[in-house]
Structure formats: structure tokens, C-alpha cells
Protein backbone atom coordinates (compact mmCIF):
# COMPACT_ATOMS: atom_id res chain seq x y z
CA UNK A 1 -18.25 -17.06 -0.46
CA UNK A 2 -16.50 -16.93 2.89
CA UNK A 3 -13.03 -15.85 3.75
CA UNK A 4 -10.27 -17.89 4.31
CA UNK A 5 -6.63 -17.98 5.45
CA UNK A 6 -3.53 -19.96 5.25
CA UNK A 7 -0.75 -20.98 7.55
CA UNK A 8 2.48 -22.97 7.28
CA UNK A 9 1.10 -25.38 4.04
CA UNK A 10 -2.53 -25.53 4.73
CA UNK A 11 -5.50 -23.43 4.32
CA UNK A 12 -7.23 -22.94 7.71
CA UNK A 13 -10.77 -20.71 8.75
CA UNK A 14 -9.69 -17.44 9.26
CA UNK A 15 -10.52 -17.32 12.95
CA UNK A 16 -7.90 -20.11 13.94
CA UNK A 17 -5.80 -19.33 16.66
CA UNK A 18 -2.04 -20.79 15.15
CA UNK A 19 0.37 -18.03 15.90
CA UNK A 20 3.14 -19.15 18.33
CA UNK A 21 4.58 -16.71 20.99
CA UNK A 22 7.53 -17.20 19.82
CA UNK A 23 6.53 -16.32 16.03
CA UNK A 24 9.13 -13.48 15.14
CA UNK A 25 6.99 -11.55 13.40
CA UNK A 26 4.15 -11.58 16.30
CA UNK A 27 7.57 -10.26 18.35
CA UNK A 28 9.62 -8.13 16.47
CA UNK A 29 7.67 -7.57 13.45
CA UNK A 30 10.46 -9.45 11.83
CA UNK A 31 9.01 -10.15 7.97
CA UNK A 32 7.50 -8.66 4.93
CA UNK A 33 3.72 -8.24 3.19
CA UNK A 34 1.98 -7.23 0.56
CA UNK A 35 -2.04 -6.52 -0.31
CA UNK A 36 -3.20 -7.37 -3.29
CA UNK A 37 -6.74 -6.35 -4.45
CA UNK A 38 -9.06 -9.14 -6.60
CA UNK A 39 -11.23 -7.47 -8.75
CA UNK A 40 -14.16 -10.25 -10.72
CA UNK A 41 -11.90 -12.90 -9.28
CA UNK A 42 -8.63 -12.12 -10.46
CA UNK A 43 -5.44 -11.00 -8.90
CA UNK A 44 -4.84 -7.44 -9.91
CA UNK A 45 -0.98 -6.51 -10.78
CA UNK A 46 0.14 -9.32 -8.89
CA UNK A 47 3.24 -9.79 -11.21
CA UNK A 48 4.03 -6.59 -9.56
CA UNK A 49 3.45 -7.47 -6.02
CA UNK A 50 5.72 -9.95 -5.98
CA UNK A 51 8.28 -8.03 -7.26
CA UNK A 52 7.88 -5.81 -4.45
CA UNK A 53 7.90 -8.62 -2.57
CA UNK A 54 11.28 -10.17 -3.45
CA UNK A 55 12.51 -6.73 -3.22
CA UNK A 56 11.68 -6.15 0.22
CA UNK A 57 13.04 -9.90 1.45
CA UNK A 58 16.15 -9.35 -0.22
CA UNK A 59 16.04 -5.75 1.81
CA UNK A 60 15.83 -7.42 5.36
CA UNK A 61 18.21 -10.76 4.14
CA UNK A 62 15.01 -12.95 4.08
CA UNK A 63 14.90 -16.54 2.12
CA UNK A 64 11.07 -16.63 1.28
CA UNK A 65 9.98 -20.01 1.92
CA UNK A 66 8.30 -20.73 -1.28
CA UNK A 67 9.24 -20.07 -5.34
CA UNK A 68 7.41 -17.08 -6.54
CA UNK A 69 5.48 -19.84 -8.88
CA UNK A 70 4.32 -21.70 -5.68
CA UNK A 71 3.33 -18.30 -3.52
CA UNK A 72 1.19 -17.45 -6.81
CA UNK A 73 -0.44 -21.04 -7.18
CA UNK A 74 -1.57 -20.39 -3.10
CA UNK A 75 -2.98 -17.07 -3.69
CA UNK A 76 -4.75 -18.57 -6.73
CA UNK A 77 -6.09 -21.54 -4.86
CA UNK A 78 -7.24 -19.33 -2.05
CA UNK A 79 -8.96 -16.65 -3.90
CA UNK A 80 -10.37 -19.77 -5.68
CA UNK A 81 -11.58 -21.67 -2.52
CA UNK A 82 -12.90 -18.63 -1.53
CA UNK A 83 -15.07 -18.15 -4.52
CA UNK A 84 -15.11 -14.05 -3.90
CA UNK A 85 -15.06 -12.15 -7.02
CA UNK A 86 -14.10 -9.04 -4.77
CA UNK A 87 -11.27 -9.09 -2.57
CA UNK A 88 -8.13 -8.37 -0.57
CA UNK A 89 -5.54 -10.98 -0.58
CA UNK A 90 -2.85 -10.24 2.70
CA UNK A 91 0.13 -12.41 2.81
CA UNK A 92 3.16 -12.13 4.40
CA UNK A 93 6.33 -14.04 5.29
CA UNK A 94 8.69 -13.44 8.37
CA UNK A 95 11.69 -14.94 9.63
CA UNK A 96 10.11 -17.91 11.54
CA UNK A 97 9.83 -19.13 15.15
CA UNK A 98 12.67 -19.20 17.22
CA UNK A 99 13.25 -18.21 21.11
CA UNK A 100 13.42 -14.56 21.29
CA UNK A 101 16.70 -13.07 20.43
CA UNK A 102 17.58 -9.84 18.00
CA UNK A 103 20.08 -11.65 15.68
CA UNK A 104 18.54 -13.97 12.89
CA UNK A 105 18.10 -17.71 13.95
CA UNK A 106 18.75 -20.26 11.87
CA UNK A 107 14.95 -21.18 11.32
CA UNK A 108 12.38 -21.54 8.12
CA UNK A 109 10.39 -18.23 7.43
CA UNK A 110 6.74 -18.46 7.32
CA UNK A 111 4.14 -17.74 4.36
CA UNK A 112 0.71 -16.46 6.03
CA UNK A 113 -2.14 -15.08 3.91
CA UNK A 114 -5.72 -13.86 4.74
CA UNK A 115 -8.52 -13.40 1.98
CA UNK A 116 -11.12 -10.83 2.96
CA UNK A 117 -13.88 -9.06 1.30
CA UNK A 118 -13.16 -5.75 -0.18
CA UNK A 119 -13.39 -2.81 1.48
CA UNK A 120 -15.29 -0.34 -0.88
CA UNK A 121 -14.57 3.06 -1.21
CA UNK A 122 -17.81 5.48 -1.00
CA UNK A 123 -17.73 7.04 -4.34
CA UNK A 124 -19.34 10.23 -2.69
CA UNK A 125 -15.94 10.63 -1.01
CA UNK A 126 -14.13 9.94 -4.38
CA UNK A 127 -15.99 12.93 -5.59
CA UNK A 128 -15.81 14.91 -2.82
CA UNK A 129 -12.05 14.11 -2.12
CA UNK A 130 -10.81 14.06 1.67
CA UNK A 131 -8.85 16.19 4.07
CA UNK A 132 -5.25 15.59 4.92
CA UNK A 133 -2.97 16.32 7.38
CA UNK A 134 0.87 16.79 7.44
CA UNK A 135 3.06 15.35 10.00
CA UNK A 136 6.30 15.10 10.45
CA UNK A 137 7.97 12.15 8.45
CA UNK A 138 9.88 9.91 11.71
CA UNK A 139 10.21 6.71 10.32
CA UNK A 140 13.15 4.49 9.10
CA UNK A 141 15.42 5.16 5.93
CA UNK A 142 14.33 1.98 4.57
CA UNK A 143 10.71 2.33 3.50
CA UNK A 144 10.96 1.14 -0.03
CA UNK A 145 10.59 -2.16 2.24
CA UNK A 146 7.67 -3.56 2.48
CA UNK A 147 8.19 -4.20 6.27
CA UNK A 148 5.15 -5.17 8.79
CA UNK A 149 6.95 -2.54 11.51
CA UNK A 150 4.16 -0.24 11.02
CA UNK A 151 3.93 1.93 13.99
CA UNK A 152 4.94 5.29 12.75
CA UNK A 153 2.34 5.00 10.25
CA UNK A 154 -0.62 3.38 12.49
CA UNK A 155 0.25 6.45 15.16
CA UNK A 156 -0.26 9.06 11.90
CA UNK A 157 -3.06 7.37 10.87
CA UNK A 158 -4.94 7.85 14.03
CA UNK A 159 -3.87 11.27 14.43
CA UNK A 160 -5.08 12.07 11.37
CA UNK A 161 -8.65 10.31 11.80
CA UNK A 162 -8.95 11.96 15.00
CA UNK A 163 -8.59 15.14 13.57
CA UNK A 164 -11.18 13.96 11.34
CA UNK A 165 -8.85 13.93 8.16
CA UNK A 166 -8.76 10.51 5.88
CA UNK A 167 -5.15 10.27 5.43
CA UNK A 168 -1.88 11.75 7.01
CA UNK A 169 0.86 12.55 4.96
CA UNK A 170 4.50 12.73 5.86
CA UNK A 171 6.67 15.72 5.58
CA UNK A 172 10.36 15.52 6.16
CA UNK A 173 12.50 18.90 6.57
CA UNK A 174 9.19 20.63 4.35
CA UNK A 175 9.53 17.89 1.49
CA UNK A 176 6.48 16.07 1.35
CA UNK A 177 7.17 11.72 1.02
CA UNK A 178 3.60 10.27 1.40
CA UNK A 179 0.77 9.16 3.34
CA UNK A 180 0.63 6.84 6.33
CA UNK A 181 -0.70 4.12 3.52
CA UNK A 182 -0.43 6.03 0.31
CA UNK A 183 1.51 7.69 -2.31
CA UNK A 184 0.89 11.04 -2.94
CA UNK A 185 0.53 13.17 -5.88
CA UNK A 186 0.22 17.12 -7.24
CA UNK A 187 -0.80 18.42 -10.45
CA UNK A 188 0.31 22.40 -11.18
CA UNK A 189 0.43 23.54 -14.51
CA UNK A 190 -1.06 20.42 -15.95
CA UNK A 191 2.20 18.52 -14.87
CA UNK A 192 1.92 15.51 -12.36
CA UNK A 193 4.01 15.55 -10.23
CA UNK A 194 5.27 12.71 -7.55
CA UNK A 195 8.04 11.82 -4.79
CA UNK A 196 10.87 9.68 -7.21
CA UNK A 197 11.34 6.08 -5.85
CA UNK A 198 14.15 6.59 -3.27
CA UNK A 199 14.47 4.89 -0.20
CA UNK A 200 12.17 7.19 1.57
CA UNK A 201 9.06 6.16 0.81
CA UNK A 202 7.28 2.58 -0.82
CA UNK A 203 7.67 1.96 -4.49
CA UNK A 204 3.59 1.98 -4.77
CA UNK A 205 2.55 -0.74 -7.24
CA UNK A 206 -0.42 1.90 -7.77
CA UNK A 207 1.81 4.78 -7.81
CA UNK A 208 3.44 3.00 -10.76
CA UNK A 209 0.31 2.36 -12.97
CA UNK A 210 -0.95 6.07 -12.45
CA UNK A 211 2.56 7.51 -13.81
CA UNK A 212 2.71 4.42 -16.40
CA UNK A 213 -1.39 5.96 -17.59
CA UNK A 214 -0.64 9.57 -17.41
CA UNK A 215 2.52 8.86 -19.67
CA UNK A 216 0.47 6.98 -21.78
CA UNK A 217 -2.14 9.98 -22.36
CA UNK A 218 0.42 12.78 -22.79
CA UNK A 219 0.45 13.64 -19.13
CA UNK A 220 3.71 15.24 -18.01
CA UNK A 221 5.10 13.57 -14.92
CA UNK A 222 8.14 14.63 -12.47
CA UNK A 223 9.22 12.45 -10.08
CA UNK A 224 10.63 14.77 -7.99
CA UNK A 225 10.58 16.33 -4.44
CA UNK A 226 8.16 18.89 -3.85
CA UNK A 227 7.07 21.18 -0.62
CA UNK A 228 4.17 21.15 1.71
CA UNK A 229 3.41 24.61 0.31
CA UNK A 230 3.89 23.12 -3.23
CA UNK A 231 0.92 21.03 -2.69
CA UNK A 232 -1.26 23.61 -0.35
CA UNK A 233 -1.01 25.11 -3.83
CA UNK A 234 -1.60 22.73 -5.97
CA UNK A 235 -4.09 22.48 -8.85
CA UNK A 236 -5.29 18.97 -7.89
CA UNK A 237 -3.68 16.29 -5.21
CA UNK A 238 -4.90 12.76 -5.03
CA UNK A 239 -3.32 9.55 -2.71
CA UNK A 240 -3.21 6.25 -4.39
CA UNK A 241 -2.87 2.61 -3.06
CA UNK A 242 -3.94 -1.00 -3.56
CA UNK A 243 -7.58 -0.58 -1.62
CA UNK A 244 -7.66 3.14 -2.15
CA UNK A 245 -7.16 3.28 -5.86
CA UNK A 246 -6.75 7.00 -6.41
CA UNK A 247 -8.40 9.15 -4.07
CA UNK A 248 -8.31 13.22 -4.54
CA UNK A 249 -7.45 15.29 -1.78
CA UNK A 250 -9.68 18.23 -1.13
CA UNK A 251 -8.21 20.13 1.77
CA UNK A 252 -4.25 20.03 2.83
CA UNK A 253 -4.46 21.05 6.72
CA UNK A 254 -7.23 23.27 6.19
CA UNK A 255 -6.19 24.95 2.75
CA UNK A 256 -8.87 23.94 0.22
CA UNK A 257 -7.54 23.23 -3.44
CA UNK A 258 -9.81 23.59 -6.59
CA UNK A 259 -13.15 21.76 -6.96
CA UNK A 260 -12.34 20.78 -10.63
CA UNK A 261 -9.98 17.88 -11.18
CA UNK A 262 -9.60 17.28 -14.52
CA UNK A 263 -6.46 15.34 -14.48
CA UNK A 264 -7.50 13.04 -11.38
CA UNK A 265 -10.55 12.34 -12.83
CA UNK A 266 -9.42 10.90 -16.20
CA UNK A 267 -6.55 9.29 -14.18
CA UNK A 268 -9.86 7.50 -12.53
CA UNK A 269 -11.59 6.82 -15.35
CA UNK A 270 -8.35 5.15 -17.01
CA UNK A 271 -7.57 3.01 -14.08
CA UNK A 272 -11.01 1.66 -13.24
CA UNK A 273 -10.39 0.33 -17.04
CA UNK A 274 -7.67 -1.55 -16.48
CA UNK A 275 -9.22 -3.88 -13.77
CA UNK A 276 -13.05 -3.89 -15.11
């Protein structure tokens, strides 16, 4: 098992050293990316991902370099070269390289992908569920995009470990929108609730499978916009993501929610099922 990556039509050892200067995502952040998690060796929901991922190059006017059938037979290769049964597949495409200048250049975008090991999460913190903390939401009106301008979020992040929390999430004029790598979701009443799929915040390929399983088990969702003291008082709160899974939330800036978790737990239970 080792982990590999691949640049411009060739698989290469993930430590090579082949991004130019003048690589417009290394400058601007120009491009697009998804993550896709490998679970016994195959892709999970990665149908989805590159939905997403068309999505997001048709958001920022980008011609991907490959068909979606190619990009798919690379991933495959790689996670087969690789021979991990557990992993994170990163790939993203950006506009190409071209001498700095802000308007697009007439230039070939790029396809890069790394394949990692997974990063597991502790299944004490599962249990226990983590702290979060709310910050104010300052990013772009475009986040349904997939973009790799990540700073807002990386800056949250931070804050938020500092402060010894495991996620920040975003509030914007008291309506919550999600975390700094998350969606976000309340239960009250035995409803589900969620942010709908506007421009503010990333059409979660995870966020979609929990509603999708909750629907399918009689679970009443509402993807709609709730308050930050909506979900200091909500029944049960969890995150989800592509490495996270779903991940309940114990604490919302220091208010604690309820120990039991009946809905996040089956939520669990159901998802796990779909990948094992």
C-alpha cells in the first residue's frame, strides 16, 4: 500500500516537486476539488462528486480537461495502484499555467489528484460529540462552488481549534449556514432540520445522503434557515462531511445540548450501512 499522486497524464510519488510558479491555482487559487472517501477499495458516492464537480467548473467558466468517464477511469487506476482499501482520493482541476494576470488565459486546465490513507475518526469523540463555535459567516456568495479559495474557512478553523472546539460554524445576520468543512444539522421536535441548498453554503454530497436516509425512515426534514439560538436549543446537532461522516455536536459555544441522540445515532447506524 503506499500513496500516490497524479499530475498532468501520469501518476507520480506523492512527494514530487511538479508545480510551476506560474500554476494558477498555486497563485490565485484559480480551480475546483473534490474529496472523495474509499471505503474496502471502492469510491464512495463518486457519481455524486462529480456532479458537484461539473457544477462547480461550470460556476467559475472552467473546461475540465478530461470526460467525466476518463477523470473516473484515473481515480480508479489510482486507488487501484495504490492497493489501499481505506482512503481519501483529492483531485482537483484549475485553470492552467499561464504568466500571472487576473483575466482567464487561453491555456489547458490541469487534473491533479492525491491518494492518502484515511484519516479515522476516534469513535470516543463520535460518542461524545464535539464543541463548536459560531463565527461570523464572511465569505463569498458563491459557496455552492467547490472552489480551492479556502481562507475564510482555514482562518475559522483555527480559531475554532484554538479555542479548543472541533469545528466552527458560520453564522450570517443570526442564521446559521455551516461549518468551516461541514454541513450542519438540528433536530427539535423529532424534525431534522438543515440550511436548503442556496448559494450560501456547499451542496454536501453527505448532507444529501443523511436527508435522502432520514426520508427514507420517516424522519421529517426542513431545509430551511434556522438561528444560532435555534440550535443552542436544539434536541440533537450533528456536522456531516466526506471524512467526517456525521459527527454530533455536544456543546454550541458553551451551551450543552442533550446527552441522548436518538435521531443522530440511527442516522449513524444507517450510513455506516451504506458503505460497509
Amino acid at each position: 500500500m503506499r500513496e500516490i499522486a497524479y499530475y498532468i497524464d501520469q501518476f507520480i510519488d506523492i512527494d514530487d516537486k511538479v508545480i510551476p510558479i506560474q500554476e494558477r491555482g498555486h497563485q490565485f487559487g484559480d480551480g475546483i476539488y473534490e474529496v472523495v472517501r474509499v471505503y474496502d477499495g471502492s469510491p464512495f458516492l463518486l457519481n455524486e462528486h462529480m456532479d458537484r464537480l461539473e457544477k462547480s467548473a461550470e460556476g467559475i467558466e472552467l473546461q475540465l480537461p478530461y470526460s467525466r468517464a476518463e477523470i473516473i477511469r484515473i481515480i480508479m487506476d489510482g486507488i487501484k495502484r495504490s492497493e489501499m482499501k481505506e482512503a481519501e482520493v483529492y483531485f482537483q482541476v484549475t485553470r492552467g499555467i499561464s504568466p500571472r494576470q487576473h483575466h482567464y488565459p487561453d491555456t489547458s486546465s490541469i487534473f491533479s489528484m492525491t491518494i492518502r490513507h484515511a484519516r479515522k475518526m476516534g469513535e470516543e469523540k463520535r460518542k461524545n460529540g464535539i464543541s463548536i463555535m459560531i463565527l461570523e459567516d464572511e465569505r463569498w456568495k458563491n459557496c455552492y462552488i467547490k472552489s480551492l479559495n479556502l481562507l475564510p474557512n482555514i482562518m475559522a478553523k483555527h480559531k475554532a481549534v484554538g479555542n479548543g472546539c472541533g469545528e466552527a460554524v458560520f453564522e450570517k445576520e443570526g442564521i446559521i449556514t455551516e461549518g468551516s468543512s461541514s454541513n450542519i444539522f438540528a433536530v427539535k421536535n423529532n424534525v431534522l432540520y438543515t440550511h436548503p441548498a442556496t448559494k450560501a453554503i456547499l451542496h454536501g454530497i453527505t448532507r444529501a445522503k443523511v436527508i435522502q436516509l432520514a426520508k427514507e425512515n420517516n424522519i421529517i426534514v426542513k431545509e430551511e434557515a434556522f438561528t444560532v439560538d435555534f440550535l443552542k436549543d436544539a434536541d440533537e446537532a450533528f456536522i456531516t462531511g466526506t471524512t467526517t461522516e456525521i459527527l454530533p455536536i455536544a456543546l454550541v459555544s458553551q451551551s450543552r445540548l442533550p446527552n441522548q441522540r436518538p435521531i443522530s445515532t440511527l442516522l449513524i447506524e444507517l450510513y455506516k450501512k451504506q458503505h460497509n
